[in-house]
Protein backbone atom coordinates (compact mmCIF):
# COMPACT_ATOMS: atom_id res chain seq x y z
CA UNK A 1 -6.70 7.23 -5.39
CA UNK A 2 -4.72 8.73 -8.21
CA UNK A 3 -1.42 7.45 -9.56
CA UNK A 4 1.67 9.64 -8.97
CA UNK A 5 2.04 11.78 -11.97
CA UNK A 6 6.12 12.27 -11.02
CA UNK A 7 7.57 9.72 -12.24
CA UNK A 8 10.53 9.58 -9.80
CA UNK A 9 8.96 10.39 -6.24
CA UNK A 10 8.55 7.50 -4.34
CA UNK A 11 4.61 6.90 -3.11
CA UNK A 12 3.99 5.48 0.30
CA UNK A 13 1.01 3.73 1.01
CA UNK A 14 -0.62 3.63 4.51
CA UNK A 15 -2.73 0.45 5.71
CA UNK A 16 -4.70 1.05 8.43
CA UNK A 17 -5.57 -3.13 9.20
CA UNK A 18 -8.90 -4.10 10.28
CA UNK A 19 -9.93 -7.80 10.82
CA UNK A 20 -12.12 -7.51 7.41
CA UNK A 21 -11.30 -4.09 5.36
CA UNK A 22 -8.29 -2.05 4.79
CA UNK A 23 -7.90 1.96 4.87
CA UNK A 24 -5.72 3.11 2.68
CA UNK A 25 -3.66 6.82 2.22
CA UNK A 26 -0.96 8.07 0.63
CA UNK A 27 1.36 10.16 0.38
CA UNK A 28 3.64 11.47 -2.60
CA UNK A 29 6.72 13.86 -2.25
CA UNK A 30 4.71 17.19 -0.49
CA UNK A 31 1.26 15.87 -1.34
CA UNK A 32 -1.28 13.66 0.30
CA UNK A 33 -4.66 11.44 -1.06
CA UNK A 34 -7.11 13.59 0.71
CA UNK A 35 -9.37 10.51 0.20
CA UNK A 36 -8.79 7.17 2.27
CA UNK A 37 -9.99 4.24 0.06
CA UNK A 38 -11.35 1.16 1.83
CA UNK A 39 -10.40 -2.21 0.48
CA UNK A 40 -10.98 -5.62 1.38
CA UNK A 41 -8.86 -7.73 3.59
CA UNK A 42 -7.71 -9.81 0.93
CA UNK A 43 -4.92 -10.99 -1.24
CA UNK A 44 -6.43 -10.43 -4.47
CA UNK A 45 -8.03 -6.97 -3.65
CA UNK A 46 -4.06 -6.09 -2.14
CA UNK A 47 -2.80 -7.26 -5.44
CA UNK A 48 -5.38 -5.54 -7.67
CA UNK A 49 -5.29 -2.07 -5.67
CA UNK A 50 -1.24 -2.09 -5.56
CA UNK A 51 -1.22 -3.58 -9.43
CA UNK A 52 -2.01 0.44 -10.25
CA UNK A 53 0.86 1.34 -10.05
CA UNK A 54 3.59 1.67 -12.49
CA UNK A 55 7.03 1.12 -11.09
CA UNK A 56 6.75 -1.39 -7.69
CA UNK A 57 10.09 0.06 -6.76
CA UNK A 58 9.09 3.04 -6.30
CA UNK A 59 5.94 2.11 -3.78
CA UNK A 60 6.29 1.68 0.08
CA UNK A 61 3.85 -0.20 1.91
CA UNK A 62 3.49 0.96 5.35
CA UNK A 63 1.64 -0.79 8.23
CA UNK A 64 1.09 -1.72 11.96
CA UNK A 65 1.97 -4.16 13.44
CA UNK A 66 -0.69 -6.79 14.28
CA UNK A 67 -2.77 -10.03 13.70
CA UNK A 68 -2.15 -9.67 9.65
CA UNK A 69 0.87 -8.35 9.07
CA UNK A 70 3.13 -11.10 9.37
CA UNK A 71 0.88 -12.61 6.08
CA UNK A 72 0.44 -9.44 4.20
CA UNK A 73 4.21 -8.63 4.18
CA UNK A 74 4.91 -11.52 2.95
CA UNK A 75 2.27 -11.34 0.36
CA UNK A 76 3.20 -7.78 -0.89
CA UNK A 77 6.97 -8.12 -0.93
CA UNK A 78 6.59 -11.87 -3.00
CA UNK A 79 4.46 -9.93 -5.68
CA UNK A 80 6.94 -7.35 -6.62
CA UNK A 81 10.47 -5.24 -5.38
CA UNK A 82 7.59 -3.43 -2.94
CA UNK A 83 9.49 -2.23 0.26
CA UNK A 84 7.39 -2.51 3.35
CA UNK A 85 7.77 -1.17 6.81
CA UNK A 86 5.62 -2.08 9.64
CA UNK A 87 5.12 0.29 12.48
């Protein structure tokens, strides 16, 4: 997944939760990763795959509702000024 090359367009980041991996997409003003990227249910893979990007305030974490979110949330708002939403 490439970084956003505008510097002021916020990026939000889709996790699609499994019980083990993670699917991840995003989106970036008018354009879309055309390539989902699988991660591991984790804290340190979250950290390490959100730690690409440049300015936390400018990502928003977006996921359902479920089993893990309650945990994750927590997790990705504590590491940085990352806004989440859960759907």
């Amino acid at each position: 997944m490439k970084k956003s090359t505008a510097k002021n367009e916020k990026v939000y980041i889709g996790f699609d939760i499994s019980q083990k991996k993670i699917a991840v997409y995003a989106v970036c003003g008018d354009a879309s990763c055309k390539n989902e990227v699988m991660i591991a249910n984790d804290r340190n893979e979250i950290s390490r795959f959100l730690s690409q990007f440049d300015d936390p305030s400018k990502v928003c974490v977006v996921m359902e509702t479920g089993t893990h979110d309650l945990w994750m949330s927590r997790f990705i708002e504590s590491q940085s000024e990352r806004q989440m939403r859960s759907i």
